[in-house]
C-alpha atoms as a PDB file:
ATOM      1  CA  UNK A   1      21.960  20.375 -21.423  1.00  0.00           C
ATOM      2  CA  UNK A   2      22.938  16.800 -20.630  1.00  0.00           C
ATOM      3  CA  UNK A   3      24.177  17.442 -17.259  1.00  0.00           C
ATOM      4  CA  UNK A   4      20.235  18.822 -16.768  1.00  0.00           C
ATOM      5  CA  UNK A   5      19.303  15.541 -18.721  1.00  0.00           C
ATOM      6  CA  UNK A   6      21.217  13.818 -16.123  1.00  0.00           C
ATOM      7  CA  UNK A   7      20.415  15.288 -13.012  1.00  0.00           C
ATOM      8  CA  UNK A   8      16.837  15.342 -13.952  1.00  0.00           C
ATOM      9  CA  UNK A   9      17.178  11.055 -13.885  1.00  0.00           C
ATOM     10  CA  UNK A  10      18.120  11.362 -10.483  1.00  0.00           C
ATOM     11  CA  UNK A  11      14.855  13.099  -9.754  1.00  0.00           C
ATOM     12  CA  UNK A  12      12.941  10.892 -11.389  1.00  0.00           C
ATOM     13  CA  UNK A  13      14.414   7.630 -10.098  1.00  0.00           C
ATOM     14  CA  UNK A  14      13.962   9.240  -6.075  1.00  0.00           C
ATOM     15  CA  UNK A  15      10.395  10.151  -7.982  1.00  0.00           C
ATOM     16  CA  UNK A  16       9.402   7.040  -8.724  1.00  0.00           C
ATOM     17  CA  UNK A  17       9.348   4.822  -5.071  1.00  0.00           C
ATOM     18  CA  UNK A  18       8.651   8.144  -3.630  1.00  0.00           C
ATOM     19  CA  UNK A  19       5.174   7.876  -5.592  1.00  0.00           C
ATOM     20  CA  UNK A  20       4.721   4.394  -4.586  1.00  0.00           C
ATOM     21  CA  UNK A  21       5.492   5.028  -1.099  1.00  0.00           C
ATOM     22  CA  UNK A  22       2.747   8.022  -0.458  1.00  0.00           C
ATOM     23  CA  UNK A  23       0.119   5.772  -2.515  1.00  0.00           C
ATOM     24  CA  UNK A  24       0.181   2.677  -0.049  1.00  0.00           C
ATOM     25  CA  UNK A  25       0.798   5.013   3.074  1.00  0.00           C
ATOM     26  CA  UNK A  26      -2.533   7.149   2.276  1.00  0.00           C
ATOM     27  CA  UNK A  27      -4.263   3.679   2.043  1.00  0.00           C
ATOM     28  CA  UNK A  28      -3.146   2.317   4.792  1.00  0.00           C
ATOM     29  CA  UNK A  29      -4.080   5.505   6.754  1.00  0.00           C
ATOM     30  CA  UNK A  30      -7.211   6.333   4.788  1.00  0.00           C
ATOM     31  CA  UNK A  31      -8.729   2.362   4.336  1.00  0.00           C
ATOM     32  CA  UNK A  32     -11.497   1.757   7.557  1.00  0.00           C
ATOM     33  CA  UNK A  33     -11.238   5.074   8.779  1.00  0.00           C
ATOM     34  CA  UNK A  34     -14.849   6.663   8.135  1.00  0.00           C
ATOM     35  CA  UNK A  35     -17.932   6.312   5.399  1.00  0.00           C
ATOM     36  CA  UNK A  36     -16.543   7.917   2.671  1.00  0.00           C
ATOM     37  CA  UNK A  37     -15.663   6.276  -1.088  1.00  0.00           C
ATOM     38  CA  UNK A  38     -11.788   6.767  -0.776  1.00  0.00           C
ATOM     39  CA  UNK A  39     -11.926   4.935   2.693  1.00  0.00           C
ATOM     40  CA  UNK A  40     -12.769   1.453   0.732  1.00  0.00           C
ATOM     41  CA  UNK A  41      -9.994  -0.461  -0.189  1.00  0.00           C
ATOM     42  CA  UNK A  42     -11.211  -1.213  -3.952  1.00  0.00           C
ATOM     43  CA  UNK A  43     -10.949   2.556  -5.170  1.00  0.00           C
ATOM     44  CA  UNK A  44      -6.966   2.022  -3.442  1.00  0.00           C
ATOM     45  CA  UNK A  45      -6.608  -0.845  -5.340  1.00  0.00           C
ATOM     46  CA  UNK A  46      -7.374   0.874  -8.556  1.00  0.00           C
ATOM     47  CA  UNK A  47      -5.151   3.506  -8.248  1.00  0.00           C
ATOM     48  CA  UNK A  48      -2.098   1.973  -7.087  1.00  0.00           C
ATOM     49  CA  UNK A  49      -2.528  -0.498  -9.565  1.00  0.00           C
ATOM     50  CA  UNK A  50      -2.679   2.429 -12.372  1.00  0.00           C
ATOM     51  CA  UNK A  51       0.152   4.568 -10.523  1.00  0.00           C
ATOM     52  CA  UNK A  52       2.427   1.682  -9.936  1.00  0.00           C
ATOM     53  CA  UNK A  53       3.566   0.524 -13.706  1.00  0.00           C
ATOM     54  CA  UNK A  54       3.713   4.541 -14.537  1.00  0.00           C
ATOM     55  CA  UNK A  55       6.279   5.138 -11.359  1.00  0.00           C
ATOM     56  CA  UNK A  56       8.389   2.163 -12.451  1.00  0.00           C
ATOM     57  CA  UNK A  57       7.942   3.710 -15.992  1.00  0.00           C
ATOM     58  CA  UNK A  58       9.222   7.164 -14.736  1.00  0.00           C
ATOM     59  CA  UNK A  59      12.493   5.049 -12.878  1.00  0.00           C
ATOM     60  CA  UNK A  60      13.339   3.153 -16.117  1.00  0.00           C
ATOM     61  CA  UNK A  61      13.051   6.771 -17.726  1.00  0.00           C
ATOM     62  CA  UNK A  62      15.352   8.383 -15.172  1.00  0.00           C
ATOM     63  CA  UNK A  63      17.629   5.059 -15.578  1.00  0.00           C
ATOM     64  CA  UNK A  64      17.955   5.748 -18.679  1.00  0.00           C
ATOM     65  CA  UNK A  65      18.393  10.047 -18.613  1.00  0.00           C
ATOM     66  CA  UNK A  66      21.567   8.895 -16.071  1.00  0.00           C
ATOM     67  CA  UNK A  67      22.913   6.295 -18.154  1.00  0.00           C
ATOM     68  CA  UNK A  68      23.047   9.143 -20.709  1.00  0.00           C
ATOM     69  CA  UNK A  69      20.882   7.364 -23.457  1.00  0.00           C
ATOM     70  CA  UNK A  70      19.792  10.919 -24.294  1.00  0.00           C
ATOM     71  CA  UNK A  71      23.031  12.541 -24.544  1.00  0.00           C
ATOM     72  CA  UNK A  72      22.457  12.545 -29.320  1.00  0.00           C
ATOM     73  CA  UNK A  73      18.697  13.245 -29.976  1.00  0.00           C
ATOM     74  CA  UNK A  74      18.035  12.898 -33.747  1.00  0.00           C
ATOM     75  CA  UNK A  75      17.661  16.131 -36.095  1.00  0.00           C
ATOM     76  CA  UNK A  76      15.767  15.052 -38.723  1.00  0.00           C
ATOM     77  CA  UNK A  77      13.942  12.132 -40.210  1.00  0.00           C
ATOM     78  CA  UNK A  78      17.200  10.470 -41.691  1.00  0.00           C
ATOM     79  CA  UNK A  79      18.565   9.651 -38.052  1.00  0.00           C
ATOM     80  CA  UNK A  80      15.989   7.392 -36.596  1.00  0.00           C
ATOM     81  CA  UNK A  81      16.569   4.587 -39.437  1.00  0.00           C
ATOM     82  CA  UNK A  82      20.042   2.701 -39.371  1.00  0.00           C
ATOM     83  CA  UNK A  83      22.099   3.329 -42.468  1.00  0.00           C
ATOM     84  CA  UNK A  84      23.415   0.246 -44.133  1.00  0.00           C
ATOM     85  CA  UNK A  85      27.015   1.162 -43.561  1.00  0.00           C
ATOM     86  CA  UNK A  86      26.530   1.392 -40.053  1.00  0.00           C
END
């Protein structure tokens, strides 16, 4: 399960500027090119600046599934608070 966890980062981290990357190419394509809404560059503006913190969201994610920050996921209650001995 952790080598999933793991290889699932990768995808998420080539995800991530992947997202980015067809966002501001269908602008660039789409902006001045007919009468419709989606070729105005406000509505582009809009969603690449909702899309763009949830892609580098997904890359810190898939940082972290590499890293193998995910490797011990708590069983119960008991394991999300520290313990005093610890």
């Amino acid at each position: 399960m952790n080598g999933i966890k793991k290889s699932l980062g990768f995808v998420w981290m080539l995800l991530a500027p992947a997202i980015i990357y067809i966002l501001v190419h269908g602008a660039i394509v789409n902006i001045g090119n007919g009468t419709k809404e989606i070729n105005q560059p406000i509505p582009w503006i809009i969603i690449i600046g909702i899309f763009t913190p949830v892609a580098v969201g997904l890359f810190i994610f898939g940082w972290y599934c590499v890293k193998g920050a995910y490797k011990h996921l708590p069983e119960n209650s008991n394991e999300l608070y520290f313990n005093e001995n610890q």
